[in-house]
Structure formats: C-alpha cells, structure tokens
Protein backbone atom coordinates (compact mmCIF):
# COMPACT_ATOMS: atom_id res chain seq x y z
CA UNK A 1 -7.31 20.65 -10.73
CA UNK A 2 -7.49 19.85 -7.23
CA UNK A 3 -11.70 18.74 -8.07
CA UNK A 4 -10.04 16.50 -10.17
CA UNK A 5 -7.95 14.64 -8.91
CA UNK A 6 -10.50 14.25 -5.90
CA UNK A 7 -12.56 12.98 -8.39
CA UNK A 8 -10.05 10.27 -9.79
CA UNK A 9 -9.20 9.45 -5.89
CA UNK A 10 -12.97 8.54 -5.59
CA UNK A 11 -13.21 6.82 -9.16
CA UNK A 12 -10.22 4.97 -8.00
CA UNK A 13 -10.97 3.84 -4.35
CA UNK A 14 -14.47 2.84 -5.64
CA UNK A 15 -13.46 0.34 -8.34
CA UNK A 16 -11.44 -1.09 -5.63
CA UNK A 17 -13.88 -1.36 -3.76
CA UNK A 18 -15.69 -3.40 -5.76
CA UNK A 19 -13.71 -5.88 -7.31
CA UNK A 20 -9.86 -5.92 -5.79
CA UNK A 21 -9.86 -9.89 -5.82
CA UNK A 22 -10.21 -10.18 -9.58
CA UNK A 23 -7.49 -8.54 -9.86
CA UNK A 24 -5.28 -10.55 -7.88
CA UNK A 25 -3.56 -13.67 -10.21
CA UNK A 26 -4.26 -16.71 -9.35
CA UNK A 27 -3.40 -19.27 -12.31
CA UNK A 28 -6.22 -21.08 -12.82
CA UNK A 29 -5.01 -24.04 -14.88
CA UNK A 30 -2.78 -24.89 -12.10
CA UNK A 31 -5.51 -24.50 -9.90
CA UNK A 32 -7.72 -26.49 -11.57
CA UNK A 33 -4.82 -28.94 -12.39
CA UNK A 34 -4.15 -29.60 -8.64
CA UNK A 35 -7.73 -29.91 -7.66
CA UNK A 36 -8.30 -32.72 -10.47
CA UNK A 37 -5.10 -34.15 -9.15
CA UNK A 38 -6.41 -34.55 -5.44
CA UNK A 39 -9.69 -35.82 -6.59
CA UNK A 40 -8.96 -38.10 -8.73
CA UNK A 41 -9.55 -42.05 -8.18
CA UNK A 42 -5.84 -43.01 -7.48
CA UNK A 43 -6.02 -40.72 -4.67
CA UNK A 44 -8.38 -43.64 -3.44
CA UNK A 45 -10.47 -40.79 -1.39
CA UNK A 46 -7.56 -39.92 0.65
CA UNK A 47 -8.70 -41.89 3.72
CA UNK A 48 -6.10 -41.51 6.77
CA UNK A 49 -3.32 -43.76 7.66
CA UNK A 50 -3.64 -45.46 3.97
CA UNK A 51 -1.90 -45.33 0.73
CA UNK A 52 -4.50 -42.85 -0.92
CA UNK A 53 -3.80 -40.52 2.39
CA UNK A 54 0.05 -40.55 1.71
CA UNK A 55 -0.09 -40.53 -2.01
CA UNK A 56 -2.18 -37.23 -1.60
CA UNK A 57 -0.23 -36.37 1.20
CA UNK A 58 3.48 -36.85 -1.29
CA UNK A 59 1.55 -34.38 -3.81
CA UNK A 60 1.00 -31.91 -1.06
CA UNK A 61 4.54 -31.76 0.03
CA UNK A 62 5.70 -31.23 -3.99
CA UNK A 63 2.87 -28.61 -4.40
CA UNK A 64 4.34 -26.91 -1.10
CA UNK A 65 7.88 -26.47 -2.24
CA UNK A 66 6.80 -25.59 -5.61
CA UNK A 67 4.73 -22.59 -4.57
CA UNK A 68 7.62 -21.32 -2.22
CA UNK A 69 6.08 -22.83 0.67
CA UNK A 70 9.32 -23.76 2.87
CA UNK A 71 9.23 -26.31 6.02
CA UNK A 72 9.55 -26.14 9.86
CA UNK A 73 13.26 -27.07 10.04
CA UNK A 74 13.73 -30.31 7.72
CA UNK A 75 10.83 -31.65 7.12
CA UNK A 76 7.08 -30.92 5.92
CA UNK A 77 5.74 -34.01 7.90
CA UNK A 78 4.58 -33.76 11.66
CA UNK A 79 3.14 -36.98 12.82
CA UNK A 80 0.63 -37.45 15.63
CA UNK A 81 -1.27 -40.39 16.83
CA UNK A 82 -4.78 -40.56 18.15
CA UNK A 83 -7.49 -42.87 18.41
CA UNK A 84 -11.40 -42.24 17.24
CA UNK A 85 -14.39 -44.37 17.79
CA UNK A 86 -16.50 -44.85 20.59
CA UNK A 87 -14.79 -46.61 23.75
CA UNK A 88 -11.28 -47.00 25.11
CA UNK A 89 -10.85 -49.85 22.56
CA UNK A 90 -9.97 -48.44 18.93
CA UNK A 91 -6.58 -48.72 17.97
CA UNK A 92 -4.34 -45.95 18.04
CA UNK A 93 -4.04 -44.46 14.73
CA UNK A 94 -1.47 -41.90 12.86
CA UNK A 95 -1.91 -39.18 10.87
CA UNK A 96 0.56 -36.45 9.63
CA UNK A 97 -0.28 -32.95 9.26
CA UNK A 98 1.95 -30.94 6.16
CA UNK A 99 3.28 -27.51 7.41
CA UNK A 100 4.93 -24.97 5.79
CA UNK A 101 6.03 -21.59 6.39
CA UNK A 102 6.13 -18.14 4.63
CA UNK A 103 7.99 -15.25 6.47
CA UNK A 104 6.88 -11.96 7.22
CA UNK A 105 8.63 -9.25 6.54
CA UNK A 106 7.82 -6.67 9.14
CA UNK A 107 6.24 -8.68 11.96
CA UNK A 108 8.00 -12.32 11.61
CA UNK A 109 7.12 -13.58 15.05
CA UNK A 110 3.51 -12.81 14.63
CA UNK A 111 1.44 -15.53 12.25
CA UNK A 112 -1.50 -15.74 10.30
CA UNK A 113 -2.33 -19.84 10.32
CA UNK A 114 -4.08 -21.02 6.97
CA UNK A 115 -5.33 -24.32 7.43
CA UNK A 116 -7.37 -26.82 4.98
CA UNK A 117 -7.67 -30.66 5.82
CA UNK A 118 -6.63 -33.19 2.86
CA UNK A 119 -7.80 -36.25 4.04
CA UNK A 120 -11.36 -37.65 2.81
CA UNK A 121 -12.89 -40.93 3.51
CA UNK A 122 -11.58 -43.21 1.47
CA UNK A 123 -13.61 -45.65 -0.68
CA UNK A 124 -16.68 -47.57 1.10
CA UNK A 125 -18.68 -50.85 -0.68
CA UNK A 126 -16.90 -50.06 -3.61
CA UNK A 127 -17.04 -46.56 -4.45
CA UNK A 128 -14.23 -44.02 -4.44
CA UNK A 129 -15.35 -41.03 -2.44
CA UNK A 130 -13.60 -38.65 -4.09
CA UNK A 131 -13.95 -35.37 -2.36
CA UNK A 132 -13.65 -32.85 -4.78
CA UNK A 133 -15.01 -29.94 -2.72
CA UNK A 134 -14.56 -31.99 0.46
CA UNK A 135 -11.90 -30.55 0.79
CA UNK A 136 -9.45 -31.33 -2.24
CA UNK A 137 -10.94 -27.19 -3.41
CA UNK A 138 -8.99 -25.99 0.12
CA UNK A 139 -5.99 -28.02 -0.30
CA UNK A 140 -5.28 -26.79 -3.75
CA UNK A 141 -6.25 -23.45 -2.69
CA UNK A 142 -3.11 -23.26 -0.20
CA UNK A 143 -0.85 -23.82 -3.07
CA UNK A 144 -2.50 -20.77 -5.00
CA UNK A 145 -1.60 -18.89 -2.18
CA UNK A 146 1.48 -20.00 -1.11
CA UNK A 147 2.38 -18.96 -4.73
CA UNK A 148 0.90 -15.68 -4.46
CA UNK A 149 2.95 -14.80 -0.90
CA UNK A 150 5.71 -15.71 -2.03
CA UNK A 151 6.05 -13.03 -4.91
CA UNK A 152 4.00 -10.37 -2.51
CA UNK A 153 6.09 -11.46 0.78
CA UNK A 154 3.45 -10.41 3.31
CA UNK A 155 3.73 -8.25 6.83
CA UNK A 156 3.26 -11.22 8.82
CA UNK A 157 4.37 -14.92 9.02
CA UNK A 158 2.30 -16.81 7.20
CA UNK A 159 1.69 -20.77 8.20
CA UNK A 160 0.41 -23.19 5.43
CA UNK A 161 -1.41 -26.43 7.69
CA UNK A 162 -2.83 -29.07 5.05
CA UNK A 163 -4.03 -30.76 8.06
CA UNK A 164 -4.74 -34.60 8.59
CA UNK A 165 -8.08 -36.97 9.94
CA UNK A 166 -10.33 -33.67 10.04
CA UNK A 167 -13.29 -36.65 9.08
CA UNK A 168 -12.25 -39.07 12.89
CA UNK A 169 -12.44 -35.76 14.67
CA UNK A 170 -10.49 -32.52 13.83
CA UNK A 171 -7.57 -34.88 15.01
CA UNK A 172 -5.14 -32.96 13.08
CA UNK A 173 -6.13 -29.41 13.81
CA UNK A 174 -6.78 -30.29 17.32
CA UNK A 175 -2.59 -31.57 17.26
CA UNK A 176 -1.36 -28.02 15.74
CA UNK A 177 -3.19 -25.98 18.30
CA UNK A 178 -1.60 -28.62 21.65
CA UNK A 179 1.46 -28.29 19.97
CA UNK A 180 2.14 -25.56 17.54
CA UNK A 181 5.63 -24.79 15.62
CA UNK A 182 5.62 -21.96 17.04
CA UNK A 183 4.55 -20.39 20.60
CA UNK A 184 1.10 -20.52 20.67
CA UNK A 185 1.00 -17.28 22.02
CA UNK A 186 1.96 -15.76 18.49
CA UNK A 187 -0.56 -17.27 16.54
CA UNK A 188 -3.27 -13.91 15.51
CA UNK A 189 -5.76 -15.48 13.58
CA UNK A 190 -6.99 -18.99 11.82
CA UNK A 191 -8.29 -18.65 8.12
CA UNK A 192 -10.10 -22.33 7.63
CA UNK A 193 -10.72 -23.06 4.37
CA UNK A 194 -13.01 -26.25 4.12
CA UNK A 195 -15.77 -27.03 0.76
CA UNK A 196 -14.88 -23.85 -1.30
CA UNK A 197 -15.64 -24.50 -4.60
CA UNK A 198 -19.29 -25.60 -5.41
CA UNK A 199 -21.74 -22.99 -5.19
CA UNK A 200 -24.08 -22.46 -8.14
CA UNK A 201 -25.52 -19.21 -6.57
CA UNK A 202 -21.81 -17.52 -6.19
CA UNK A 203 -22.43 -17.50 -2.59
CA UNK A 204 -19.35 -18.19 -0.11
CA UNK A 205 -19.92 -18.27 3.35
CA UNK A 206 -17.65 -17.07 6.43
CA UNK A 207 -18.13 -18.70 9.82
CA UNK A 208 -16.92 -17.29 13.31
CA UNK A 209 -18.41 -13.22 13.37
CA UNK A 210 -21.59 -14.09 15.63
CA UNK A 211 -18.84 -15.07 18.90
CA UNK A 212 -15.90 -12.66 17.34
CA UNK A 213 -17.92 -9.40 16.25
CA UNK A 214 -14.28 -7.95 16.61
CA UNK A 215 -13.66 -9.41 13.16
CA UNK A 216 -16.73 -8.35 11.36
CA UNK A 217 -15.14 -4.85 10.31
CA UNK A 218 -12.60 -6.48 8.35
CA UNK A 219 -14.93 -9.12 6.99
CA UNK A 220 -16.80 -6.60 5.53
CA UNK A 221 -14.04 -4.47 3.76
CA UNK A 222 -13.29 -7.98 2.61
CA UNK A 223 -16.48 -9.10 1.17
CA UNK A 224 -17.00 -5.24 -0.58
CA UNK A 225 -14.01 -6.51 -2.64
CA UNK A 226 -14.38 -9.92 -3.17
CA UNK A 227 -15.53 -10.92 -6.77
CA UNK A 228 -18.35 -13.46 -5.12
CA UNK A 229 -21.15 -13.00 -2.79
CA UNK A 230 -19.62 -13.17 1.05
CA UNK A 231 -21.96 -13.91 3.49
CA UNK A 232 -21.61 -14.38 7.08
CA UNK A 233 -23.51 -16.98 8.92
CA UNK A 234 -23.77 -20.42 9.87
CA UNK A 235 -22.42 -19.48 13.40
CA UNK A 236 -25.48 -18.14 15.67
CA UNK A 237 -26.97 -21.38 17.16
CA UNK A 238 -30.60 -19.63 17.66
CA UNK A 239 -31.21 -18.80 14.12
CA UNK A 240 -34.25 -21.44 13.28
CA UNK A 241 -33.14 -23.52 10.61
CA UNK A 242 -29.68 -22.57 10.17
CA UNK A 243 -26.97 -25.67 10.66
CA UNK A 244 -24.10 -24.10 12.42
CA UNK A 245 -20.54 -24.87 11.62
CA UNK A 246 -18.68 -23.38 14.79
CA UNK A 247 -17.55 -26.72 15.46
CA UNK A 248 -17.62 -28.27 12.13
CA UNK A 249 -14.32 -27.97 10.78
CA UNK A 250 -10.70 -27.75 11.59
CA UNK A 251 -11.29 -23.68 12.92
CA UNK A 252 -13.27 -25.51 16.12
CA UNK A 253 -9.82 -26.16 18.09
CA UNK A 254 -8.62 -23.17 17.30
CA UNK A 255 -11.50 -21.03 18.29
CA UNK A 256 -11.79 -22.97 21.41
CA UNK A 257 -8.10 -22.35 22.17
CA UNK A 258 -9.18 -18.39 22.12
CA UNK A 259 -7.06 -17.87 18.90
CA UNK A 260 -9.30 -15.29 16.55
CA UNK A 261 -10.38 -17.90 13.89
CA UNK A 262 -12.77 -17.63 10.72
CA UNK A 263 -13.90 -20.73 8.53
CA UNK A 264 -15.07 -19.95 4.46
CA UNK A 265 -17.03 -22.95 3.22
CA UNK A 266 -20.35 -22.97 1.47
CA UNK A 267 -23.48 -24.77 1.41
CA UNK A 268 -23.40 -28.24 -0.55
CA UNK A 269 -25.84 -30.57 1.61
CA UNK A 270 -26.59 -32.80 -1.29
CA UNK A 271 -23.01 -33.67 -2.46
CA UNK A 272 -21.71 -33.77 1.09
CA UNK A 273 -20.07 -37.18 1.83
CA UNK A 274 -21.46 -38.60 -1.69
CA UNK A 275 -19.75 -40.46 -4.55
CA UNK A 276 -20.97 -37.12 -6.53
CA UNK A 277 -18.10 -35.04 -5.26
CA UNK A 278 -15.86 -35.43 -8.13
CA UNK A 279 -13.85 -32.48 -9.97
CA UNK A 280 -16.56 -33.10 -12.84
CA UNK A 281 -18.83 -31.31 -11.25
CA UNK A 282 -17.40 -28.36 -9.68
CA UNK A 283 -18.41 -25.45 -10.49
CA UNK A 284 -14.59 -24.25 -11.92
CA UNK A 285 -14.86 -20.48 -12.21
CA UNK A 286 -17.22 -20.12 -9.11
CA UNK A 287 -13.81 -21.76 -7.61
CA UNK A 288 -11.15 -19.88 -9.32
CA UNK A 289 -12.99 -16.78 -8.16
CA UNK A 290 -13.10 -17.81 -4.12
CA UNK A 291 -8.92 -18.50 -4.31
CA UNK A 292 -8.96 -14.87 -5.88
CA UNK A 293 -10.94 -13.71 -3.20
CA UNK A 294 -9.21 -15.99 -0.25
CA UNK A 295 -5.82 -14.39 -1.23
CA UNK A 296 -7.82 -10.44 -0.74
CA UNK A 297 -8.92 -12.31 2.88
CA UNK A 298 -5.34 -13.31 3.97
CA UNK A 299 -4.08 -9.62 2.36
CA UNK A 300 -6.38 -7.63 4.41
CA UNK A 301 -5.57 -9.32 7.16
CA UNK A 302 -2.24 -9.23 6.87
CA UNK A 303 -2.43 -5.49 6.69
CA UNK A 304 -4.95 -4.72 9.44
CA UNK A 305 -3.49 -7.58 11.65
CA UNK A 306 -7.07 -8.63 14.19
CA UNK A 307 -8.48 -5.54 15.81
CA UNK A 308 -10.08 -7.11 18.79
C-alpha cells in the first residue's frame, strides 16, 4: 500500500511537472477578443497623448474593472508629463499610466508589480501601425490575469500597470518606479510582459537571470511547467550575436531601481515596428498558451515570494 501511493505521489508530482499551465483557465475568446480589440485600426496605433492612446486607454480601464482589477483610491488614471526628443526644446508631453490593484491575502503590504505598456506608435505616411504583439498581446494578457486572481486571491498584493509612452522612452515605467502607489520599499519583484504572442517555434523568452541568478531557481520550476518552450536569455551583453533587452522595455527602470525584475517577450525582428503587426497574424494558440503560462509565473511567485 504504502509503494503505492508513493507511486501515485510520483505519477502525480510528475504530470505537474510537466504541464501545470495548461491547466490553468484562461478564456481564450476573451483573450483573443481583447487583443483584436487593441489592435484594431480605430485604436489608430495607440500613439501617446492622442485620441487612439485614450480610446485604448478607456478600453483598458473597462477591461480592468471587469476582471476584478480595482483602483488606487478613485481613479485608474495617474498622469505624468515628460518630454522626449533630443535637446531642451520638445514640448512637454502627457501620458497616463492605468493601475489597478489586487489584494493579497496573507502578505498585503508586500507586491508583485505586473506591468505591460499599451501605447504603440500611432499611424505614420498613412499606415496604421497596429501593434498587435507590440504590445496589445501584454495588455490583454493583464486582463486574463486580473481575472484569474481575482477567483484564486493570491498571497501577495498584486499591482496591474498598463503603462504609458514605453516607445519616447520607458516614460511611463520610469514614473511608477519615482513615484509608486505604494512605498517603494514594498515592491518584491517586476513581471514585464512586452511582444508575447508571435512565436512560430513556441519559444518564449525571459530576460533579467544573467544580473539576478537569485531568480533562476524559480524560473526554472516555472519553465518545467509551462506548456511552451521558456528560455532564458537576451540579457548577457558578451554573448556574440545576441541583442540584449536589459534595457529594452518597461523592466529597465525597475531593475535599475534594484527592484528584482524579469521581462517575457520573444523574438519577432521582422514584424517589429511594421504595418505587419496586426491580430491577423498572430499566432493565437502560441498566445493563449504564454497567458496560461504567465498566470503559473505570477503563481509561483506568489508562493515562493524572491529568494535572493
């Protein structure tokens, strides 16, 4: 008896090991649904500081509350100004970053920060750059798991950041980490999720383990269960080659404010910045399968907490 249930323990432990994430429910219609919505050409490539920005920005905030996502005191709207270009003389410009909050239930002043930029760049001689993957697929994917958290109320706080003007400059990110909702002080880690959902080789890619080898442990219990191919990289600046993205995305302020942070994004050179980065050609399922496998990355976390 006691062989067997040994036995079952290992069965058991094994298939988890393997595939936890596709078990995890994510709808994927709405998914889908909310990506097509972000990318589409009223959206006017979400530029910042013009109606396409705030149209997109509207859906975010009705997305938030939807999925259980509540805000910091009455509003989901914090403004910030800044000015990008080269020179003293470009005119100050405003974005506003969306923020939302899920509490923790054991640990509520302690808080995992889940960021994803919504702006794109707008339309240019013509075209409407859409920005499917760039970075409609993390936007939607904070919905997904704002849903998800709020059904399986998590350990710690959780803090949804659709974040503004990542293309003039990480200008949003760089305004949560100089002035957070909360002290700065309680913020453990920074999950970045930026260009998730176009990969025809099933191959994610996490960001920040070559300069915080105190994570890797728990990147690797994570990628044993995800239900696509996690791979860490694009973060050692002497591997010939190899573009690194440890500044290339809104997880650059955070890591340089010492807060643990990790950025999931994959490789999609040819589409990057193009008119082709529409919804059309996404690769859907590839998608649906990184949310699955985003919400195992915020769950593990969320019961390790960052083991430096």
């Amino acid at each position: 008896m006691r062989a067997l249930l040994i036995a079952l323990l290992f069965v058991s432990t094994s298939t988890f090991a393997q595939s936890p994430a596709s078990s995890i429910p994510v709808n994927k219609a709405q998914l889908l649904t909310d990506l097509q919505t972000l990318s589409a050409d009223d959206m006017e490539g979400r530029l910042v500081g013009t109606p396409g920005g705030a149209k997109a920005r509207a859906f975010v905030i009705e997305r938030f509350k939807a999925s259980g996502i509540t805000p910091f005191g009455q509003t989901f709207e914090h403004p910030f100004e800044f000015t990008a270009g080269r020179g003293g003389a470009a005119a100050p410009r405003t974005g506003i970053n969306v923020l939302g909050l899920i509490k923790g239930t054991r640990t509520p002043d302690r808080y995992i920060v889940i960021t994803a930029h919504y702006d794109h760049i707008g339309v240019r001689n013509g075209a409407t750059f859409n920005g499917a993957n760039d970075n409609a697929s993390g936007t939607a994917a904070l919905f997904a798991l704002g849903e998800y958290f709020k059904a399986n109320p998590p350990a710690h706080s959780l803090i949804f950041a659709a974040l503004d003007a990542e293309e003039s400059g990480l200008q949003g990110a760089r305004k949560f980490v100089a002035a957070p909702p909360v002290p700065v002080e309680q913020l453990i880690l920074n999950i970045n999720m930026d260009m998730i959902g176009r990969d025809a080789n099933n191959l994610l890619y996490v960001v920040g383990t070559h300069t915080q080898p105190f994570l890797r442990p728990t990147i690797e219990q994570i990628a044993a269960g995800a239900n696509i191919t996690l791979r860490m990289g694009h973060d050692n600046p002497e591997e010939k080659g190899v573009e690194d993205w440890t500044r290339s995305s809104d997880h650059a302020p955070f890591c340089e404010a010492k807060i643990p942070c990790l950025y999931f994004g994959v490789e999609d050179f040819e589409n990057h910045h193009k008119a082709t980065d529409k919804y059309q050609t996404m690769t859907h399922d590839f998608y649906y399968r990184v949310v699955q496998s985003m919400v195992l990355a915020v769950k593990t976390f969320d019961d390790t907490g960052v083991r430096r």
